[in-house]
N, C-alpha and C. Protein backbone atom coordinates (compact mmCIF):
# COMPACT_ATOMS: atom_id res chain seq x y z
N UNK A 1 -1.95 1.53 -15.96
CA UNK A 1 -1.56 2.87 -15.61
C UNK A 1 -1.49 2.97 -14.10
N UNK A 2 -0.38 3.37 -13.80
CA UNK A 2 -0.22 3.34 -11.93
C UNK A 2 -0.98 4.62 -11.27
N UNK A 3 -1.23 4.64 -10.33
CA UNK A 3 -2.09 5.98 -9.95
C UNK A 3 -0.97 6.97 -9.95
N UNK A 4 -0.96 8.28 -10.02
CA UNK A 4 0.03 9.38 -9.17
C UNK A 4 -0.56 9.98 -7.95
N UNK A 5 0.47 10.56 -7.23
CA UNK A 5 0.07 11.31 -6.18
C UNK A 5 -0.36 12.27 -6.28
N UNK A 6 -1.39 12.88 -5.63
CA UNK A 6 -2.10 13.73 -5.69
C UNK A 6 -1.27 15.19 -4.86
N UNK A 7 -1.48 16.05 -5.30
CA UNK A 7 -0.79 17.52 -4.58
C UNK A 7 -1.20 17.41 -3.32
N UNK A 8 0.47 17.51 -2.58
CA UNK A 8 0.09 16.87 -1.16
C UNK A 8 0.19 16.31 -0.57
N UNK A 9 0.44 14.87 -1.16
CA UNK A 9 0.35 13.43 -0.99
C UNK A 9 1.57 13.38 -0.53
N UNK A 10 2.30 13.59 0.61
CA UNK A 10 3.99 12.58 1.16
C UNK A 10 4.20 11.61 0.25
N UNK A 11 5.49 11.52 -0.88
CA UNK A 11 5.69 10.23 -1.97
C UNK A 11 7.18 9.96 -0.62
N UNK A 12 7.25 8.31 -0.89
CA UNK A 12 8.31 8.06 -0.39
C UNK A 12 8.94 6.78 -1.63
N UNK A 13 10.05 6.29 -1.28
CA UNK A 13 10.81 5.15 -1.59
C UNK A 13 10.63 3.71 -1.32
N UNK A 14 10.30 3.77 -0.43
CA UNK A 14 10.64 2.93 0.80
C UNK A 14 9.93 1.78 -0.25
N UNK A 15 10.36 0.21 0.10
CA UNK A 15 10.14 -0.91 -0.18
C UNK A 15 9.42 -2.17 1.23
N UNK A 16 8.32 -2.05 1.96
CA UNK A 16 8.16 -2.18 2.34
C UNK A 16 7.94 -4.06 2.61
N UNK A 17 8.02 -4.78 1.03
CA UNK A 17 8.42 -6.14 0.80
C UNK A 17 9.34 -6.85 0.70
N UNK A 18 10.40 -6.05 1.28
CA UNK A 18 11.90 -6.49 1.16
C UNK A 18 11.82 -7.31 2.42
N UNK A 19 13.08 -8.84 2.44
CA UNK A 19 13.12 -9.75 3.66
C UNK A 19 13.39 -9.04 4.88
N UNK A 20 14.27 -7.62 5.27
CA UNK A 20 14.42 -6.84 6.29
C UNK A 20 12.95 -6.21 6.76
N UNK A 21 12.21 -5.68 6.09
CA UNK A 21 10.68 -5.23 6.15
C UNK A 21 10.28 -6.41 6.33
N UNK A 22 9.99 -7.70 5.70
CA UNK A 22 8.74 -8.75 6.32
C UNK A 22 9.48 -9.09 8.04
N UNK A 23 10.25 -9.21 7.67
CA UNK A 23 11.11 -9.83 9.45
C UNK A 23 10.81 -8.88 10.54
N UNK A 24 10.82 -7.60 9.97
CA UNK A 24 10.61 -6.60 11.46
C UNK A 24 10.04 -5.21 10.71
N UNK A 25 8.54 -5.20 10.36
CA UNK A 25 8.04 -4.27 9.66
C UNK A 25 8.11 -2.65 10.60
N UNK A 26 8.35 -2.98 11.76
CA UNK A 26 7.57 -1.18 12.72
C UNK A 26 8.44 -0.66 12.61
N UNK A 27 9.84 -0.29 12.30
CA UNK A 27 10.46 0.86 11.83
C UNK A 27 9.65 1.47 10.08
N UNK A 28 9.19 0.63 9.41
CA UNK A 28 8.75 1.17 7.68
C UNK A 28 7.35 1.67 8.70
N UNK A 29 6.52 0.35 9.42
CA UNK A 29 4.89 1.52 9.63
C UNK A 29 5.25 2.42 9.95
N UNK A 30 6.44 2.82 11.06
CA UNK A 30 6.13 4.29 11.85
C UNK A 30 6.93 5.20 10.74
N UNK A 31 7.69 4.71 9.72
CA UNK A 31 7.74 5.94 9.00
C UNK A 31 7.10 6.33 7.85
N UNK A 32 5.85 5.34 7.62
CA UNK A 32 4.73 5.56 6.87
C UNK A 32 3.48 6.52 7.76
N UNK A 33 3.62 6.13 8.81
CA UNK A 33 2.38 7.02 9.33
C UNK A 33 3.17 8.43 10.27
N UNK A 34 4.40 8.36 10.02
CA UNK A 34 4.59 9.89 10.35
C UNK A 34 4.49 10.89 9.19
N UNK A 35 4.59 10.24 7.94
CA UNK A 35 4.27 10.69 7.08
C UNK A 35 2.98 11.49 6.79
N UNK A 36 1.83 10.75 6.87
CA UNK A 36 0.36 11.41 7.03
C UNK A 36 -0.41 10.45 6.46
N UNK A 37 -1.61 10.32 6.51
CA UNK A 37 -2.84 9.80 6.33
C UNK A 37 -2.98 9.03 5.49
N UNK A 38 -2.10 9.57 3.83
CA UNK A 38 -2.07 9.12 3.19
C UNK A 38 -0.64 9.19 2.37
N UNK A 39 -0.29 8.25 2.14
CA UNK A 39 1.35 8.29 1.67
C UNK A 39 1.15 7.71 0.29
N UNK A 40 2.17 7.97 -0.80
CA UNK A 40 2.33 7.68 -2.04
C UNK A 40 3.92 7.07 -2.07
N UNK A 41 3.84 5.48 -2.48
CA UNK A 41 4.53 4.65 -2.46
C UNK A 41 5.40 4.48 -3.98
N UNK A 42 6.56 5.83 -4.27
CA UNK A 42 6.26 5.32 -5.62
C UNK A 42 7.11 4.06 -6.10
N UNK A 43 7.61 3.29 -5.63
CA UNK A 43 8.60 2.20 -5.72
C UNK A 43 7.12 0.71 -6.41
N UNK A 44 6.27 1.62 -5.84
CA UNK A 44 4.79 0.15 -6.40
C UNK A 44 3.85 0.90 -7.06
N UNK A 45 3.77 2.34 -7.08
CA UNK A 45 2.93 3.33 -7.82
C UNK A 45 1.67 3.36 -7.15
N UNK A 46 1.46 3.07 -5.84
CA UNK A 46 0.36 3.11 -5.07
C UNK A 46 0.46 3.81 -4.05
N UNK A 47 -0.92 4.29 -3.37
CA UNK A 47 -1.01 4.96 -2.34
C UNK A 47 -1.32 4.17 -0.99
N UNK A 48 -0.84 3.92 -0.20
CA UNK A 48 -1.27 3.77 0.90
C UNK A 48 -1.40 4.40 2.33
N UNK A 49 -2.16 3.67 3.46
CA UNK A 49 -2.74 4.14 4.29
C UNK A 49 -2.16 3.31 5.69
N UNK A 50 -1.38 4.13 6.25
CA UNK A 50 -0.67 3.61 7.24
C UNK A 50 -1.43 3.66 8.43
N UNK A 51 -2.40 4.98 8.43
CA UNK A 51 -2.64 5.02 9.81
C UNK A 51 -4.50 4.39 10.32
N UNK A 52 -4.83 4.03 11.48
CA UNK A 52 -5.88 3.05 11.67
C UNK A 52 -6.89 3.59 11.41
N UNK A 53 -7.31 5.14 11.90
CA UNK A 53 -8.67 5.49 11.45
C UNK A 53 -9.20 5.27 9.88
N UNK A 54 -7.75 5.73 8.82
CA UNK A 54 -8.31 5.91 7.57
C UNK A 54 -8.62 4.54 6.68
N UNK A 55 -7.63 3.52 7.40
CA UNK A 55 -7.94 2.13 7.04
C UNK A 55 -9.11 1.75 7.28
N UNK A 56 -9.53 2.08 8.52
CA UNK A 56 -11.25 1.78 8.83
C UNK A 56 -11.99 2.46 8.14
N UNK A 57 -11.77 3.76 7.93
CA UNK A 57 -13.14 4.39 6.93
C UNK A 57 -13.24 3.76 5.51
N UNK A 58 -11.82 3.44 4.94
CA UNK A 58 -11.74 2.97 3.64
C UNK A 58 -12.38 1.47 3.88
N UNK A 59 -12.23 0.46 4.57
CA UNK A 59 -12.71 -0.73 4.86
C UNK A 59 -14.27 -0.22 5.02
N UNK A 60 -14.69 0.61 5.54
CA UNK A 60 -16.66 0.46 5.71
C UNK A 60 -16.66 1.10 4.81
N UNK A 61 -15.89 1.82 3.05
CA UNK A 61 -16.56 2.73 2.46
C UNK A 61 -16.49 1.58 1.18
N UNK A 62 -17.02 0.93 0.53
CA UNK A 62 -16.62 -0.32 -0.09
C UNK A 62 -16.92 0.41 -1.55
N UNK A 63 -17.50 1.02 -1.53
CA UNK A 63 -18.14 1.53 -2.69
C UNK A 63 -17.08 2.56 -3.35
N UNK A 64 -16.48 3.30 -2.36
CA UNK A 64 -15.29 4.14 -2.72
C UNK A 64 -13.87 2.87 -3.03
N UNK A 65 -13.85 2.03 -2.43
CA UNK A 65 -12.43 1.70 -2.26
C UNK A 65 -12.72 0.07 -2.71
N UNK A 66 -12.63 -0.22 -3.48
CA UNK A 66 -13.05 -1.41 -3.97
C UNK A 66 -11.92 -1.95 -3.92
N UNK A 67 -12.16 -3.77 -3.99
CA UNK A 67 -10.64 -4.33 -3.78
C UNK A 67 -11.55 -5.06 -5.53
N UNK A 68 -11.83 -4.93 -5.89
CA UNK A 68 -12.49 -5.95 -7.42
C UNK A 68 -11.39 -6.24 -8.12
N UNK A 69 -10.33 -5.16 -8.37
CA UNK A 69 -9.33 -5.78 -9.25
C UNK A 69 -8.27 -6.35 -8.82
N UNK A 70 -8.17 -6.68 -7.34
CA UNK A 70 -7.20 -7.71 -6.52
C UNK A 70 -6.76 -6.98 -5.51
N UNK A 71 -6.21 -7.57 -4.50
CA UNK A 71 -5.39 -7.04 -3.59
C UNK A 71 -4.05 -7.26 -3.09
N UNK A 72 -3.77 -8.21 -4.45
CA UNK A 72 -2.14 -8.22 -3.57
C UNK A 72 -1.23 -7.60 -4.77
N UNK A 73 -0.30 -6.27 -3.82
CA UNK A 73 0.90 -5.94 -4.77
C UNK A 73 2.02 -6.31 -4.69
N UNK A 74 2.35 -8.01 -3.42
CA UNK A 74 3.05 -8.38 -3.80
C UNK A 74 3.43 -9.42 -4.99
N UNK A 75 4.04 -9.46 -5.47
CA UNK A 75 4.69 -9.85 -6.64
C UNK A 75 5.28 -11.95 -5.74
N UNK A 76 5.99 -11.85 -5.05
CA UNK A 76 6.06 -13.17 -4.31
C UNK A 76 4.76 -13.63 -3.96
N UNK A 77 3.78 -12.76 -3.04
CA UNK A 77 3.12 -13.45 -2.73
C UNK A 77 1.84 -14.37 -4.31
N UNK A 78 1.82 -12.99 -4.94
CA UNK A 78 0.78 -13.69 -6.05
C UNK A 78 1.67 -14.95 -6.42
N UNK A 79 2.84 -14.74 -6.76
CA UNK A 79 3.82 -16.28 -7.42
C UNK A 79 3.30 -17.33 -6.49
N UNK A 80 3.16 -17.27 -5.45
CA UNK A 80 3.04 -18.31 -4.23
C UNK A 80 1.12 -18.98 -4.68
N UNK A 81 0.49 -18.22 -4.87
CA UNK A 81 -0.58 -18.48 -4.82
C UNK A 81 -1.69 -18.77 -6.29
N UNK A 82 -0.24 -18.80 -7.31
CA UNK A 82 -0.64 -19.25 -8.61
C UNK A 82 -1.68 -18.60 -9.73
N UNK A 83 -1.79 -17.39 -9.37
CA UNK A 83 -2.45 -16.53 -10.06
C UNK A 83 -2.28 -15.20 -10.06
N UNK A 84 -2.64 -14.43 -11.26
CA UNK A 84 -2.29 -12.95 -11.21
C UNK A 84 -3.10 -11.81 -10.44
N UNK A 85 -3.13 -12.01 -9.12
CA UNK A 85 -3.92 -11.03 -8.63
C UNK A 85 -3.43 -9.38 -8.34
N UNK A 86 -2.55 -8.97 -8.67
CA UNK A 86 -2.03 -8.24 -8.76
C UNK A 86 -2.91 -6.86 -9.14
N UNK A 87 -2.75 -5.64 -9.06
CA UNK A 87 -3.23 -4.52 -8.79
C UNK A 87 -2.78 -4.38 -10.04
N UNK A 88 -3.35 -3.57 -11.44
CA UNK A 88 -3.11 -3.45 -12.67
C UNK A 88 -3.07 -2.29 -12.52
């Protein structure tokens, strides 16, 4: 089940794993973090966190933000690395 966005939440499109995005990502960050704090990605059904403070609170809050069920939502990269780590 993918998360939804919460009331509030900026949803965008954007594909941020495409070969134009890995080659020259700072046009997608800066229009992820003009967005706000927290953005809803629905092209991967996840939320993310563009901007540095909230990445840091979520990184020291471990208990809130667990990585236990994997951390990669790319799809190439898990292929590359021979297992399903993928975000369920």
């Amino acid at each position: 089940m993918s998360p939804v966005p919460t009331s509030g939440t900026p949803t965008i499109d954007v594909d941020p794993y495409t070969e134009s995005a890995r080659i020259d990502p700072y046009d997608v960050y800066a229009e992820l973090r003009a967005l706000g704090p927290v953005v809803y990605l629905s092209r991967h059904g996840l939320h993310a966190l563009p901007r540095y403070d909230e990445v840091r609170a979520a990184l020291m809050d471990w208990q809130t933000f667990s990585s236990a069920r994997g951390v990669f939502v790319d799809p190439e990269v898990n292929a590359r690395l021979g297992g399903d780590h993928a975000l369920q």
